[in-house]
PDB file of N, CA and C in Angstrom:
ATOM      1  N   UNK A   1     -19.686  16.735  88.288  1.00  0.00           N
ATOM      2  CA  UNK A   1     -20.768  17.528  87.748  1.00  0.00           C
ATOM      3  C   UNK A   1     -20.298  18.238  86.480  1.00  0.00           C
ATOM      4  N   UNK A   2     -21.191  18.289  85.211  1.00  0.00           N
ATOM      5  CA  UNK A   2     -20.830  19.023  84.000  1.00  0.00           C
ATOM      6  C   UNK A   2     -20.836  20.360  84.140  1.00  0.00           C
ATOM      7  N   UNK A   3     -19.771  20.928  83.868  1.00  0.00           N
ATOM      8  CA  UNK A   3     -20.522  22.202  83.372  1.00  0.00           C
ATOM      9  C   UNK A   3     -21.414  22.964  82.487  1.00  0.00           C
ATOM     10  N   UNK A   4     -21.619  23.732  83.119  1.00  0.00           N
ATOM     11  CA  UNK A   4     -23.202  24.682  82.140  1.00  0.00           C
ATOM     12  C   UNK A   4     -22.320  25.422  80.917  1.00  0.00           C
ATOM     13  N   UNK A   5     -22.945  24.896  79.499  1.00  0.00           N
ATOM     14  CA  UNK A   5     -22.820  25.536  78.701  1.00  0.00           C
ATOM     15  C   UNK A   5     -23.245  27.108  78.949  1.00  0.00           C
ATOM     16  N   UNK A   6     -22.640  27.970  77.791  1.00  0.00           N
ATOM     17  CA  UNK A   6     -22.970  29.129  77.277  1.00  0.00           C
ATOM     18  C   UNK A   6     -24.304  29.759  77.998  1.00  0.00           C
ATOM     19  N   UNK A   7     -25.340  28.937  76.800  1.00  0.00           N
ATOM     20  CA  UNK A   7     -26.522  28.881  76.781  1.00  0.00           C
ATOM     21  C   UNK A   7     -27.304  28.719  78.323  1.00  0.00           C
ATOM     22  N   UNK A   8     -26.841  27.665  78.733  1.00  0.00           N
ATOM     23  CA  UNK A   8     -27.741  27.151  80.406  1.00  0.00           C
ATOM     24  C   UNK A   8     -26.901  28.504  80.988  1.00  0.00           C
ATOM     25  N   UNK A   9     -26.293  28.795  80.920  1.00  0.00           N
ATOM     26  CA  UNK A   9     -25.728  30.314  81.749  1.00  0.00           C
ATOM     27  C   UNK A   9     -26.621  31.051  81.472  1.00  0.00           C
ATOM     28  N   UNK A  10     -26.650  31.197  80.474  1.00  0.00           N
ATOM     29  CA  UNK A  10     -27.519  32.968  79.895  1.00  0.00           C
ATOM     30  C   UNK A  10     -28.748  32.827  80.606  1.00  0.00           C
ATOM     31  N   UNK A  11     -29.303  31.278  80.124  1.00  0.00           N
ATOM     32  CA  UNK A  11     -30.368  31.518  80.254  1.00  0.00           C
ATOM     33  C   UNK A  11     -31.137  31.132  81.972  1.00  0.00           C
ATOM     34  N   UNK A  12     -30.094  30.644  82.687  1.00  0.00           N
ATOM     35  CA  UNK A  12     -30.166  31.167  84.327  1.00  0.00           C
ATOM     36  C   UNK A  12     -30.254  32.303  84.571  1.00  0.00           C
ATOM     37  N   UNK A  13     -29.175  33.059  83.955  1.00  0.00           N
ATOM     38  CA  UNK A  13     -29.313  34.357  84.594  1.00  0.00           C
ATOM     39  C   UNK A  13     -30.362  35.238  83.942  1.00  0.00           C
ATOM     40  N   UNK A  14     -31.379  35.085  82.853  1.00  0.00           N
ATOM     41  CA  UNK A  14     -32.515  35.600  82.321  1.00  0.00           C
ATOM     42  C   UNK A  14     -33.595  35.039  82.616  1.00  0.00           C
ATOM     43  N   UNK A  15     -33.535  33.950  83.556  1.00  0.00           N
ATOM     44  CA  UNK A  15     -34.782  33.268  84.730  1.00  0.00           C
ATOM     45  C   UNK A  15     -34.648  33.882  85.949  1.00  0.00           C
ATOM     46  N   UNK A  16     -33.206  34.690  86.725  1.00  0.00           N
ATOM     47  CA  UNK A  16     -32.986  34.786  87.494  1.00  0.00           C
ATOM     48  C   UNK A  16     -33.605  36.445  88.008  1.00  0.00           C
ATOM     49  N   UNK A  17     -33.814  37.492  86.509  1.00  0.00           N
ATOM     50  CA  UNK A  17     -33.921  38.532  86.267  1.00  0.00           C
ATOM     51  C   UNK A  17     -35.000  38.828  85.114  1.00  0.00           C
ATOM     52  N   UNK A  18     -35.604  38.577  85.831  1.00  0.00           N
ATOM     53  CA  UNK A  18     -36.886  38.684  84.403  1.00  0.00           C
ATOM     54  C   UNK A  18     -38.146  39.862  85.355  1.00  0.00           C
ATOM     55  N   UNK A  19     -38.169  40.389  86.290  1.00  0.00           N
ATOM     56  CA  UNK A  19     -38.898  41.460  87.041  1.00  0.00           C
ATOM     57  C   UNK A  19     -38.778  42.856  86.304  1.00  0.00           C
ATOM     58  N   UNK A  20     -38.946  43.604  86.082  1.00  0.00           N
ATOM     59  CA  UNK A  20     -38.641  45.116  85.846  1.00  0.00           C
ATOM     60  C   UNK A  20     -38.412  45.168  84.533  1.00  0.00           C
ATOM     61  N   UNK A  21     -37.650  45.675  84.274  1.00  0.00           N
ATOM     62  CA  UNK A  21     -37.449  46.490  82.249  1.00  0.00           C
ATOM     63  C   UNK A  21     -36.484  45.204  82.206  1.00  0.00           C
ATOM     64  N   UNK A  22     -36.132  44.667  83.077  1.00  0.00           N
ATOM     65  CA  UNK A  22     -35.549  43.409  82.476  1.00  0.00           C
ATOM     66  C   UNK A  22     -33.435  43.744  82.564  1.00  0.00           C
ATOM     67  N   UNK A  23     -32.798  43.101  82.049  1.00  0.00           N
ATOM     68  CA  UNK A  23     -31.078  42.919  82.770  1.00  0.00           C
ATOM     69  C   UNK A  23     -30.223  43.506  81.563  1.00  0.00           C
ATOM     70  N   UNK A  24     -29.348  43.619  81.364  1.00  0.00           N
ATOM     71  CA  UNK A  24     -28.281  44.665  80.389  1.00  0.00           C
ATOM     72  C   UNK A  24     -27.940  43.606  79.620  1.00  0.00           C
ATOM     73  N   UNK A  25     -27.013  43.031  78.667  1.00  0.00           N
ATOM     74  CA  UNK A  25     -26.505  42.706  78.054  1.00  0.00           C
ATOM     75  C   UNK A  25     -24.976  42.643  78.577  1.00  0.00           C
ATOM     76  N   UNK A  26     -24.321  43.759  79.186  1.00  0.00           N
ATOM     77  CA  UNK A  26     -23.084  43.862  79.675  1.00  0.00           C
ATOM     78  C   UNK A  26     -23.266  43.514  81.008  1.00  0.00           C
ATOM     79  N   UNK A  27     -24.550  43.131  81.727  1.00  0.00           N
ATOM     80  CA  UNK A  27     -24.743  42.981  82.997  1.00  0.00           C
ATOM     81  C   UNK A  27     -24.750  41.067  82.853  1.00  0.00           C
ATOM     82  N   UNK A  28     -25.654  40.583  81.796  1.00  0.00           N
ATOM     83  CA  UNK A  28     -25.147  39.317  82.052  1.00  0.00           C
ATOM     84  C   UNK A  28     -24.161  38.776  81.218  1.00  0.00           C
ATOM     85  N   UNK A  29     -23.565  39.393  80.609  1.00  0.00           N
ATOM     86  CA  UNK A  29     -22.201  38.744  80.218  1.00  0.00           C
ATOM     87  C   UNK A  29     -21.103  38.862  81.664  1.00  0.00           C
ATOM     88  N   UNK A  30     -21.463  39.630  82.716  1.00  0.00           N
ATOM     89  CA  UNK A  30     -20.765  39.633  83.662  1.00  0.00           C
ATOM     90  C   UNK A  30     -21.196  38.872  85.003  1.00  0.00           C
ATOM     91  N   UNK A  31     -22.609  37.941  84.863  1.00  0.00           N
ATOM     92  CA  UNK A  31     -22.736  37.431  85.557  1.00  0.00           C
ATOM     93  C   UNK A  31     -22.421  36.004  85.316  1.00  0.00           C
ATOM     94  N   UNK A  32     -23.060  36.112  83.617  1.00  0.00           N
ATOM     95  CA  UNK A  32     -22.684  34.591  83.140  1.00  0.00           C
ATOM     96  C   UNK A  32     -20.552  34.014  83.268  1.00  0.00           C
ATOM     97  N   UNK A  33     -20.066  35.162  82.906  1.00  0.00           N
ATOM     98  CA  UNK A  33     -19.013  35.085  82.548  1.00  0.00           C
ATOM     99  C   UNK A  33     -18.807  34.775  81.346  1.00  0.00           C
ATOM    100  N   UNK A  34     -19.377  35.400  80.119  1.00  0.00           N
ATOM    101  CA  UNK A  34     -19.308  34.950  78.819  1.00  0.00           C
ATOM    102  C   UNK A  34     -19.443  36.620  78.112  1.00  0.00           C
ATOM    103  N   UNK A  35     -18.681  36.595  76.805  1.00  0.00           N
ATOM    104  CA  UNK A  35     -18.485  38.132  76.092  1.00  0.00           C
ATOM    105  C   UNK A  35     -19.701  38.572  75.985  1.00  0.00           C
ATOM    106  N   UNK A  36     -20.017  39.691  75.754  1.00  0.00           N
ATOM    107  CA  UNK A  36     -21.487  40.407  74.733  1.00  0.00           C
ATOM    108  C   UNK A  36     -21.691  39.599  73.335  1.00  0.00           C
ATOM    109  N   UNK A  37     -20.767  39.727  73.088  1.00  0.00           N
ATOM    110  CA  UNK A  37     -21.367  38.937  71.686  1.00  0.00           C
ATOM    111  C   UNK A  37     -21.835  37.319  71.933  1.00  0.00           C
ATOM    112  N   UNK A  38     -21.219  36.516  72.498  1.00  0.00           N
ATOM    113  CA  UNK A  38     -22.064  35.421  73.073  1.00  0.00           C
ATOM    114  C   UNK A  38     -23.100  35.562  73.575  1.00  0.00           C
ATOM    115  N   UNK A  39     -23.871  36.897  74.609  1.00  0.00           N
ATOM    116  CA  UNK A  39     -24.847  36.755  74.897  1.00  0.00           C
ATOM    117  C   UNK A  39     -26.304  37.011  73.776  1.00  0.00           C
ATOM    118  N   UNK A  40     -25.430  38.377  72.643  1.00  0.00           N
ATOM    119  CA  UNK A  40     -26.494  38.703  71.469  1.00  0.00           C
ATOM    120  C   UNK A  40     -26.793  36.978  70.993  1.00  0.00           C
ATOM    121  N   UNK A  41     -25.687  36.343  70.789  1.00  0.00           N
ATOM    122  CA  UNK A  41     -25.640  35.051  70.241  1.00  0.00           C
ATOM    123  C   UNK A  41     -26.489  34.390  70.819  1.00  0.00           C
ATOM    124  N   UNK A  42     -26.305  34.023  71.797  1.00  0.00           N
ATOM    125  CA  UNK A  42     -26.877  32.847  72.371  1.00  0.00           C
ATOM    126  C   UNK A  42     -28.437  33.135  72.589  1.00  0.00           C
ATOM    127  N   UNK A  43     -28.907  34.507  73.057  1.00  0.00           N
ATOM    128  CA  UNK A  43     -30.209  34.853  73.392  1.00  0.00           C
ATOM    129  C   UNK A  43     -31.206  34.823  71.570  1.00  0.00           C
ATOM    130  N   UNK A  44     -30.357  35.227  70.818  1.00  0.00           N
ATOM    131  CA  UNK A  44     -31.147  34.671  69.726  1.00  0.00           C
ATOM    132  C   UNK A  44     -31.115  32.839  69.473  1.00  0.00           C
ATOM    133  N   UNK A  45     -30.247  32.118  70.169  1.00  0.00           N
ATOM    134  CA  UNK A  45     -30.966  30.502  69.908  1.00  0.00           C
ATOM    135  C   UNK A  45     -31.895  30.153  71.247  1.00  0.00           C
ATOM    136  N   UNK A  46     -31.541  31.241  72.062  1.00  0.00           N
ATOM    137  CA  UNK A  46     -32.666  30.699  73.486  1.00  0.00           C
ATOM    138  C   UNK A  46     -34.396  31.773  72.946  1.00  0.00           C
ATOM    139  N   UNK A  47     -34.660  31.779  71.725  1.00  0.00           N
ATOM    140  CA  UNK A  47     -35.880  32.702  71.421  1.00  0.00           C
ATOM    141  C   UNK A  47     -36.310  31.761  70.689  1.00  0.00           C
ATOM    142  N   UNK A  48     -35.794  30.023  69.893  1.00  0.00           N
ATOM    143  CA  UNK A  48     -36.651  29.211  69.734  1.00  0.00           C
ATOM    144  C   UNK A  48     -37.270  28.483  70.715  1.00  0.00           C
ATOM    145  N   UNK A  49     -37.023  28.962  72.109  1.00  0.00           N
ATOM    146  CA  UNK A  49     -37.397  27.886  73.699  1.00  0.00           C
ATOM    147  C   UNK A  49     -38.419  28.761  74.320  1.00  0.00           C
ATOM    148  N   UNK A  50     -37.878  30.112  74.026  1.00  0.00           N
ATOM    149  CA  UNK A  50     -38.649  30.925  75.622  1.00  0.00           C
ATOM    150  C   UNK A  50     -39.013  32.460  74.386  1.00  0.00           C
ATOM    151  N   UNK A  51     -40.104  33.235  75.326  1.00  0.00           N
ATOM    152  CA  UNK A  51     -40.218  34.645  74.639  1.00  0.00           C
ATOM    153  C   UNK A  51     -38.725  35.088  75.038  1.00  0.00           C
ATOM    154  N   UNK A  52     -38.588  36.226  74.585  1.00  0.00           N
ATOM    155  CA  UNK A  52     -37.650  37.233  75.417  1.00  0.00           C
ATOM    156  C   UNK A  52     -37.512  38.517  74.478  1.00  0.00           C
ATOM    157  N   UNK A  53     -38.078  39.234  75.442  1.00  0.00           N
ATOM    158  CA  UNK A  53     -39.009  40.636  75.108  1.00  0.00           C
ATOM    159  C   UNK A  53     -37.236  40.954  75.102  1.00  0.00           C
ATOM    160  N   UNK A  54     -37.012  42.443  73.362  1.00  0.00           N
ATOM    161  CA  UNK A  54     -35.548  43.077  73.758  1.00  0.00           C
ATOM    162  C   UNK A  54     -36.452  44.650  74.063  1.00  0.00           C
ATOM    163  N   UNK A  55     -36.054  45.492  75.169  1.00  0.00           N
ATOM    164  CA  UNK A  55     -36.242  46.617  75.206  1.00  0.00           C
ATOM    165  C   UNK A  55     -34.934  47.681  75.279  1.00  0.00           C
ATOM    166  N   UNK A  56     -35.493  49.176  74.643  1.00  0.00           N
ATOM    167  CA  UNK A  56     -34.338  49.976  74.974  1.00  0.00           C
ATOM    168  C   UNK A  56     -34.614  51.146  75.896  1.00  0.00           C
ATOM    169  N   UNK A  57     -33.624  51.585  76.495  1.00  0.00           N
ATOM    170  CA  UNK A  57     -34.421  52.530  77.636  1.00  0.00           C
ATOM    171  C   UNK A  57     -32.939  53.388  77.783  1.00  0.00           C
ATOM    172  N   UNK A  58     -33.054  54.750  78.022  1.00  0.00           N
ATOM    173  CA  UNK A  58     -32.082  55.719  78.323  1.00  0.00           C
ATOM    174  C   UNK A  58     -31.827  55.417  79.943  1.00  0.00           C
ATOM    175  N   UNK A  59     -30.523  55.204  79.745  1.00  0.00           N
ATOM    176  CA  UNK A  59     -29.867  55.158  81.571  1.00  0.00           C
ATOM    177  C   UNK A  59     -28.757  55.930  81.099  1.00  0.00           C
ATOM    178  N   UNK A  60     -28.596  57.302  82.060  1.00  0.00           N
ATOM    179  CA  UNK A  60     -27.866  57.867  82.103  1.00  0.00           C
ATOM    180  C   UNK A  60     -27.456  58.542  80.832  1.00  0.00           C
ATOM    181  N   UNK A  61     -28.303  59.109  79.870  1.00  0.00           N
ATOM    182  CA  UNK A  61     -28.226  59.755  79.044  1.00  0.00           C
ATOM    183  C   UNK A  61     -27.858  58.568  77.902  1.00  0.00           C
ATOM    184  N   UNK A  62     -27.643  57.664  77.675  1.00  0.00           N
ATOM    185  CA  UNK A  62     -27.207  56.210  76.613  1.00  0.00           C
ATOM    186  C   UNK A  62     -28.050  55.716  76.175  1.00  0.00           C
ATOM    187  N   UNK A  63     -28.658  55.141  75.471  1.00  0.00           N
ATOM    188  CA  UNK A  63     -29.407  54.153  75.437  1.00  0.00           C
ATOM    189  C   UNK A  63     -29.006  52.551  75.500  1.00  0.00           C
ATOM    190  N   UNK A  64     -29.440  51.893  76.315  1.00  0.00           N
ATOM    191  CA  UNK A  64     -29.164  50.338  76.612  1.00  0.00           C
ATOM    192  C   UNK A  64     -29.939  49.100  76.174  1.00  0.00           C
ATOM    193  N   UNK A  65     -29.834  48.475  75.790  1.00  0.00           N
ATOM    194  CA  UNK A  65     -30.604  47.502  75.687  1.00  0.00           C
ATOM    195  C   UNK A  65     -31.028  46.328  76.395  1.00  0.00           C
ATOM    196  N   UNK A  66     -31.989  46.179  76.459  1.00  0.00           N
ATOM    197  CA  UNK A  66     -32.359  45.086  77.993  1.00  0.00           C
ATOM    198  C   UNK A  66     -32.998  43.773  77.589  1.00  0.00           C
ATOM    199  N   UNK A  67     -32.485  42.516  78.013  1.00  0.00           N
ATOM    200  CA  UNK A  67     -33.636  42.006  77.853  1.00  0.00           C
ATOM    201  C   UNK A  67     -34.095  40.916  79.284  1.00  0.00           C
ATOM    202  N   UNK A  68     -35.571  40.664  78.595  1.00  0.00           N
ATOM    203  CA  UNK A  68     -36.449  40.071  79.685  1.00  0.00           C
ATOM    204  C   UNK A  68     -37.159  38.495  79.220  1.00  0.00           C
ATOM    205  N   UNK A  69     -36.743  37.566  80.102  1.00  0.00           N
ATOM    206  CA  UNK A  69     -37.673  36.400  79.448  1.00  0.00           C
ATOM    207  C   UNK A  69     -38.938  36.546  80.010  1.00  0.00           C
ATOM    208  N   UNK A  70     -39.815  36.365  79.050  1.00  0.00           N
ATOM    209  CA  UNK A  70     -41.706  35.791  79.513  1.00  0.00           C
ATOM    210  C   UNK A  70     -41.614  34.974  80.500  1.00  0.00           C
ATOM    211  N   UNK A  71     -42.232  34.757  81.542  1.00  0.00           N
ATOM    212  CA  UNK A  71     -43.033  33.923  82.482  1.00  0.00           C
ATOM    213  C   UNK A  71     -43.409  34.588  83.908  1.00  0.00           C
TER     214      UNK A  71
END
C-alpha cells in the first residue's frame, strides 16, 4: 500500500474535523504528522479542490487560527 502524501493527510484530517469553529493548525500538524508550515502550505493547494473557511477565535487569551472544510 502507498503512502498518503502531505496533502491526502491534511486533507483527511480536515474531512475528519470539519463540525464546530473547525481544528488548529498545530492540532493537525500533530495528527497528520507533518510541520505547521506544511499544513499553511498544503491547505492553500487543497483551496483549489474544496472551500475551507480560515477562522480566528481567542482560546485562552491567544488568538488561534482554525480551519474548517465546506461540506
Amino acid at each position: 500500500m502507498a503512502r498518503k502524501t502531505q496533502i491526502e493527510k491534511i486533507e483527511t484530517v480536515l474531512a475528519n474535523h470539519n463540525a464546530g469553529p473547525g481544528i488548529t493548525v498545530a492540532a493537525i500538524a500533530k495528527i497528520a504528522g507533518v510541520s505547521k508550515d506544511a499544513v499553511y502550505k498544503r491547505v492553500a493547494d487543497l483551496r483549489e479542490e474544496y472551500t475551507i473557511y480560515s477562522n480566528y477565535r481567542k482560546v485562552n487569551g491567544k488568538r488561534k487560527l482554525f480551519y474548517r472544510m465546506a461540506g
